[in-house]
Protein backbone atom coordinates (compact mmCIF):
# COMPACT_ATOMS: atom_id res chain seq x y z
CA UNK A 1 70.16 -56.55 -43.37
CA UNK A 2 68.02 -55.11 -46.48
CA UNK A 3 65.15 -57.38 -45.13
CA UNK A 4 65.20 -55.36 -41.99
CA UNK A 5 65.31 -52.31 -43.31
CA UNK A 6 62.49 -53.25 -45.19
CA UNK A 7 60.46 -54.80 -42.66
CA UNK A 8 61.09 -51.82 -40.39
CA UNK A 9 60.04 -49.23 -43.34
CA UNK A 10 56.82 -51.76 -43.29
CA UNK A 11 56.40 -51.28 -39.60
CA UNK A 12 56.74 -47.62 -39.81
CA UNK A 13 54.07 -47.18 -42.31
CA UNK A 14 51.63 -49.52 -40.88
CA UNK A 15 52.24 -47.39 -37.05
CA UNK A 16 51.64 -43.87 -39.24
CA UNK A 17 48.49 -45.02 -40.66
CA UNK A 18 46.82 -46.42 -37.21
CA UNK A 19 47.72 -43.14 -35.90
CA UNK A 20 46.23 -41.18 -38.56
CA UNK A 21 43.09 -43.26 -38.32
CA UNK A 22 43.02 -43.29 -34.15
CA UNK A 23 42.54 -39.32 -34.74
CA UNK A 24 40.21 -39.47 -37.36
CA UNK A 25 37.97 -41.37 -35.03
CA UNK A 26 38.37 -39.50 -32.15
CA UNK A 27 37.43 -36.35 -34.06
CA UNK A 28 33.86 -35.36 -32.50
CA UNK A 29 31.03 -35.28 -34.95
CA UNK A 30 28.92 -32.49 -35.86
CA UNK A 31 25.80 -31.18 -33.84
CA UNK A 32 22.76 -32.41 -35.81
CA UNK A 33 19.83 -30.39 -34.62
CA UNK A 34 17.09 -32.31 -36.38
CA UNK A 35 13.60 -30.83 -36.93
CA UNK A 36 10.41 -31.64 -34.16
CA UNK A 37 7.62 -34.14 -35.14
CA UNK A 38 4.09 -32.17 -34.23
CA UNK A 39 2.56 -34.84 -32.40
CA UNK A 40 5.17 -36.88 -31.76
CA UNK A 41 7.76 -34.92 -30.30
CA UNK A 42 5.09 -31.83 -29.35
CA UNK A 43 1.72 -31.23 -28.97
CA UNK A 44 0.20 -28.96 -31.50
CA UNK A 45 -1.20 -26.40 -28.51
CA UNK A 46 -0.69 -23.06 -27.32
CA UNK A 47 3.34 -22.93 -27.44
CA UNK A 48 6.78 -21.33 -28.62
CA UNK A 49 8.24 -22.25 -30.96
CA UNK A 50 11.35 -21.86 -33.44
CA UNK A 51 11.83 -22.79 -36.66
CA UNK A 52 13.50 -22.01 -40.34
CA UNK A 53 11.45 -21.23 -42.93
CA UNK A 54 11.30 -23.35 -46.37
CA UNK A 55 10.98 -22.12 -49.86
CA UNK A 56 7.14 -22.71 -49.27
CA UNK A 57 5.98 -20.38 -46.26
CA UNK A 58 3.55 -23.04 -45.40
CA UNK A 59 6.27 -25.58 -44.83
CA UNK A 60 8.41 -24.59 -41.69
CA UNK A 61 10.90 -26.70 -39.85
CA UNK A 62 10.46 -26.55 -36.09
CA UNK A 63 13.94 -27.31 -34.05
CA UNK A 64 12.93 -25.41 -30.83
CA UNK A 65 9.43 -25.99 -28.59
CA UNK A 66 8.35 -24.83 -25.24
CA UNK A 67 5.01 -25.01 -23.43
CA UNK A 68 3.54 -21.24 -22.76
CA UNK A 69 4.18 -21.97 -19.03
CA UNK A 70 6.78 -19.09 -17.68
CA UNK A 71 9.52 -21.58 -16.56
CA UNK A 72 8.51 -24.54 -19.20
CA UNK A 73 11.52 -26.73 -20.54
CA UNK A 74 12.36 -26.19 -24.38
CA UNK A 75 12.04 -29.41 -26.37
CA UNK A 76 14.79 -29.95 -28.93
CA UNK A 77 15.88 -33.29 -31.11
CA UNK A 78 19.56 -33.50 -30.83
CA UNK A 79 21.36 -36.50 -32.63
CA UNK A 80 18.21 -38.08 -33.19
CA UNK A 81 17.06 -38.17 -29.86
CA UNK A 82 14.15 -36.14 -28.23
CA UNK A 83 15.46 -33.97 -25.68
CA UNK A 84 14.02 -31.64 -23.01
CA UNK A 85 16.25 -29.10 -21.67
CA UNK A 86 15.57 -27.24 -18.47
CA UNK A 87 14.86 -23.67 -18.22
CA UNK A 88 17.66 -21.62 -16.56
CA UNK A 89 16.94 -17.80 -17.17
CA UNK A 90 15.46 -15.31 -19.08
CA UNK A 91 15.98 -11.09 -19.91
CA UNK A 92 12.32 -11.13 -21.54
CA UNK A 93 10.07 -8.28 -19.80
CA UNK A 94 6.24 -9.34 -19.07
CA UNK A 95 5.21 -7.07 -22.10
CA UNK A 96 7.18 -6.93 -25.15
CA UNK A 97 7.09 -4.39 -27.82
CA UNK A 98 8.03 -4.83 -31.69
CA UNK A 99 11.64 -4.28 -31.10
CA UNK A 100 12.70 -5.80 -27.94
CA UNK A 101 15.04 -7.98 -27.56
CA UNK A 102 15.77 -10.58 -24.97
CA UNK A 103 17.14 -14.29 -24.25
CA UNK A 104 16.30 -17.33 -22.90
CA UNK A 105 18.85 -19.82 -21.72
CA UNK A 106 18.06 -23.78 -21.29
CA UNK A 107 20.28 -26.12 -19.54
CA UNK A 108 20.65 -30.44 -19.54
CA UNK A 109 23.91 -31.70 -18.38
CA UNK A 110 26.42 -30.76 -20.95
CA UNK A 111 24.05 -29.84 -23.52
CA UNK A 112 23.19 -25.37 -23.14
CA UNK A 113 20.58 -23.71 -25.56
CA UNK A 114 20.50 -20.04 -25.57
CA UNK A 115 17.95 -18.17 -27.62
CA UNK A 116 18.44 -14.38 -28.64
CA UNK A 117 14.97 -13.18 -29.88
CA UNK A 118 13.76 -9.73 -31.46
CA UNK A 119 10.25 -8.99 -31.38
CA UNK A 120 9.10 -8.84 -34.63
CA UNK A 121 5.47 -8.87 -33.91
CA UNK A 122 3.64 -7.61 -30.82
CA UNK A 123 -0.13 -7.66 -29.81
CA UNK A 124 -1.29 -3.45 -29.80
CA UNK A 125 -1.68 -2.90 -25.74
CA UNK A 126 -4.89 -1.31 -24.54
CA UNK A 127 -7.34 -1.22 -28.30
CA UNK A 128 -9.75 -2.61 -30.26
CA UNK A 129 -6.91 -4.03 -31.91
CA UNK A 130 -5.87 -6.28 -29.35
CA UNK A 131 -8.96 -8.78 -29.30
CA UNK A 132 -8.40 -11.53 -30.69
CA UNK A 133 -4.58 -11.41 -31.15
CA UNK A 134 -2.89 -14.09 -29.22
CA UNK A 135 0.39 -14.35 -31.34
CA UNK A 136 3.77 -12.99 -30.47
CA UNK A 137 6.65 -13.00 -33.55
CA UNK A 138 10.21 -13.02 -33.46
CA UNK A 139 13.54 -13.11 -34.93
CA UNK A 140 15.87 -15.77 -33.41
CA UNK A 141 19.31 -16.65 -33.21
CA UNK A 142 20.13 -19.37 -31.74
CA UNK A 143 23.51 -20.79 -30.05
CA UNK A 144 23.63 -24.64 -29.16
CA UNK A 145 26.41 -26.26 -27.25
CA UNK A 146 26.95 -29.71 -26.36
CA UNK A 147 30.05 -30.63 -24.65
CA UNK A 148 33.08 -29.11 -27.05
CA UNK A 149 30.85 -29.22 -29.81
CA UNK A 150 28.78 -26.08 -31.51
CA UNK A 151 26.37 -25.08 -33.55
CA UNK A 152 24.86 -21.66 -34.39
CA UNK A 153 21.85 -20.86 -36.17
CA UNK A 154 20.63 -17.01 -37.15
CA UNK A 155 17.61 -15.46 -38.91
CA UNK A 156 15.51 -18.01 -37.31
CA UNK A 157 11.60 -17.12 -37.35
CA UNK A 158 9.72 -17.42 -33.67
CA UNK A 159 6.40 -17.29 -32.43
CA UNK A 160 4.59 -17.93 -29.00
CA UNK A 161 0.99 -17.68 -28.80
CA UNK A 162 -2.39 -20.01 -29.11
């Protein structure tokens, strides 16, 4: 009788610990939103683009790129693996002001990106000024979702221009 009770203790303990470890596995890892490759995962043209900035200002890391095209999918490396999700919408107005604010949304299955930008940076309309400027700056925030998992990003730096 003591071996049983033993055995069955045994058994118990053993059944706990495959449980705890089932759950542990079926726990979803994080979002990894891992930085762009200029040439590899983008072409170095006239774009948008969103990035965090390093200690050095000449260092950036770029997570978000889109062709200048009006409807152009935003290219993204999520999990290690180069992505291009589909533009749904946009609030952005066809001339921004330092100020403005607006979003973009991009779509790919389960996977949504939306981008909340503040101009930071606007081309002077209508001057002398305005020659030659072909930038556009921006603070981003941006929300990622993919399936149940999240990830959320703020004080991002932006820019679309040649």
């Amino acid at each position: 009788m003591g071996m049983l009770k033993i055995s069955s203790a045994l058994f118990c303990i053993i059944l706990m610990a495959a449980s705890t470890e089932a759950k542990t596995s079926i726990k979803e890892k994080p979002i990894v939103l891992e930085k762009l490759e200029m040439g590899k995962d983008f072409e170095a043209d006239c774009c948008c683009s969103v990035w965090r900035e390093g200690k050095d200002p000449n260092m950036q890391d770029d997570f978000v790129w889109s062709d200048l095209l009006e409807r152009a999918p935003a290219v993204i490396k999520l999990d290690g693996k180069r992505r291009e999700l589909k533009y749904i919408s946009s609030t952005e107005k066809k001339t921004v002001r330092k100020g403005d604010s607006f979003s973009k949304v991009y779509r790919d299955g389960k996977t949504e990106l939306k981008l909340n930008y503040k101009v930071t940076f606007a081309c002077p309309q209508n001057s002398l000024e305005a020659e030659g400027c072909e930038t556009t700056g921006y603070s981003v925030d941006l929300s990622l979702k993919d399936g149940s998992r999240k990830l959320k990003m703020n004080s991002l730096k932006g820019a679309c221009g040649c």
